[in-house]
Protein backbone atom coordinates (compact mmCIF):
# COMPACT_ATOMS: atom_id res chain seq x y z
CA UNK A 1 3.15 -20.79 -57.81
CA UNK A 2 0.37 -21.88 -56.29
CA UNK A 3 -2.64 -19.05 -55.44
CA UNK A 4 -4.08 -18.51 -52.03
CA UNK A 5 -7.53 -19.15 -53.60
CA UNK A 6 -6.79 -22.57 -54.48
CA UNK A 7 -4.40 -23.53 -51.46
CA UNK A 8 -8.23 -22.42 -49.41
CA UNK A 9 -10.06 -24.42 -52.02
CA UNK A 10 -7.86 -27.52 -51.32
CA UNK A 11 -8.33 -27.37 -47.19
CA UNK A 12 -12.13 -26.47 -47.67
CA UNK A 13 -12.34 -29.74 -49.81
CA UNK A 14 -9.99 -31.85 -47.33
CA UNK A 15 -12.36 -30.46 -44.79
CA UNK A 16 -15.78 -31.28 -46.20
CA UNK A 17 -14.00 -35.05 -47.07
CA UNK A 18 -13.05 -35.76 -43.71
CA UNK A 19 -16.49 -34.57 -42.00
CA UNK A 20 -18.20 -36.79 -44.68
CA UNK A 21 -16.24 -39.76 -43.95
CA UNK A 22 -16.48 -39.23 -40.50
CA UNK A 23 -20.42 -38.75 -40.74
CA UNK A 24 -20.70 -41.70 -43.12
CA UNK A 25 -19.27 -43.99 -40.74
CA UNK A 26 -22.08 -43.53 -38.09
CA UNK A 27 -24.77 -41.41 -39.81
CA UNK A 28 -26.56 -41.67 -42.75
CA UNK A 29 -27.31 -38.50 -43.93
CA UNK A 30 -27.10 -36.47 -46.90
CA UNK A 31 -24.75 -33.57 -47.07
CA UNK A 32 -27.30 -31.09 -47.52
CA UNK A 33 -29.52 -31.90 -44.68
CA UNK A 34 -26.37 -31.85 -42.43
CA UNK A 35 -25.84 -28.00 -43.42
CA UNK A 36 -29.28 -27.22 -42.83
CA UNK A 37 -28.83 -28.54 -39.37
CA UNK A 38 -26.06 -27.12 -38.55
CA UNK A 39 -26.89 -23.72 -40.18
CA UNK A 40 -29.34 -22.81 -37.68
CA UNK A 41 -26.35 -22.93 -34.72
CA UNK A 42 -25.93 -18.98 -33.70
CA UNK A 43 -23.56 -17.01 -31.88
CA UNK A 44 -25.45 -14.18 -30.55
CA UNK A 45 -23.15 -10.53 -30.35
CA UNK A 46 -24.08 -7.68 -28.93
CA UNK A 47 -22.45 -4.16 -27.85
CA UNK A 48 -23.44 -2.70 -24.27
CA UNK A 49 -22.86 1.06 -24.37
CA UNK A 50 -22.35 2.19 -20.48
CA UNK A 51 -22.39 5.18 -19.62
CA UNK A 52 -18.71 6.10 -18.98
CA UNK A 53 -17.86 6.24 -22.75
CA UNK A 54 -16.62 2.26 -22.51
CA UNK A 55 -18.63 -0.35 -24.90
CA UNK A 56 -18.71 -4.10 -23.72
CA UNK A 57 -18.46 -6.51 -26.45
CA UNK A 58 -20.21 -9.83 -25.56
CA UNK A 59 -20.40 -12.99 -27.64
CA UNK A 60 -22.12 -15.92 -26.80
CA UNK A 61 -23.33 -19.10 -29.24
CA UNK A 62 -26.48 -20.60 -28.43
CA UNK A 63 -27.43 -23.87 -27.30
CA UNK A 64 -27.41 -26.63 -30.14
CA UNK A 65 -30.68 -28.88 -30.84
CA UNK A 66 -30.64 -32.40 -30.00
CA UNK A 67 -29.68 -32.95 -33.79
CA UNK A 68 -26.64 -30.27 -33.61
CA UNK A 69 -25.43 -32.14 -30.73
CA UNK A 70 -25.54 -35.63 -32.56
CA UNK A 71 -23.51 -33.97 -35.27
CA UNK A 72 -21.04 -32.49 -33.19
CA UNK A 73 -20.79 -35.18 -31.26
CA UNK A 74 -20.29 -37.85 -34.15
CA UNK A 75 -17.74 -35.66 -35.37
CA UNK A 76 -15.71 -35.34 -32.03
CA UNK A 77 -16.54 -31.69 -31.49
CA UNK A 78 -16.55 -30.10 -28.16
CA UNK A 79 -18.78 -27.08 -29.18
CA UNK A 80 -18.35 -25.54 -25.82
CA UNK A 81 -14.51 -25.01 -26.71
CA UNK A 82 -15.16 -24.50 -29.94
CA UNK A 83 -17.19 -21.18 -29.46
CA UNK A 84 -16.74 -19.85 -26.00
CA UNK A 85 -18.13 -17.37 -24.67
CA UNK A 86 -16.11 -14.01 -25.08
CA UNK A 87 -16.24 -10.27 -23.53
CA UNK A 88 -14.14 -7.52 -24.23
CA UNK A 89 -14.06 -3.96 -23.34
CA UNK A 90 -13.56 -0.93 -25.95
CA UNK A 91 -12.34 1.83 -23.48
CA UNK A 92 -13.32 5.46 -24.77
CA UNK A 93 -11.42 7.36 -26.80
CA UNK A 94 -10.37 10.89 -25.77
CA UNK A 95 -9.92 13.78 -28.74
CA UNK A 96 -8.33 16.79 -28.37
């Protein structure tokens, strides 16, 4: 039987293969400064506490660089779609 650990191990690596090979075709690159570029891409969260009890979730990425943009766009990635913008609402909880 194969573990969960290693069945995560094998997609992270198939991952990481097909973003180098993809990279290597039009950048060149090392690995390492890739992540470092990429690393600093946020998503910014915060909780808005009204006054009605209710809490607003909102979450939000940032605006990539000029490099994060080349990456994303050399590897076909729409980062709009990829982290959209999301808000939710916790509605307060009554006790008893």
């Amino acid at each position: 039987m194969i573990s969960r650990r290693s069945t995560d191990n094998l997609v992270q690596w198939n991952l990481l293969s097909w973003v180098r090979r993809r990279l290597d075709q039009q950048d060149t690159r090392d690995w390492k400064t890739v992540r470092r570029i990429l690393r600093t891409h946020s998503l910014v969260s915060t909780r808005l506490p009204l006054a009605d009890g209710r809490i607003v979730k909102v979450r939000k990425p940032g605006l990539p660089d000029a490099g994060q943009a080349q990456i994303y766009g050399m590897l076909g990635i729409d980062w709009k779609k990829m982290c959209p913008a999301t808000k939710s609402e916790i509605k307060p909880t009554t006790t008893l």
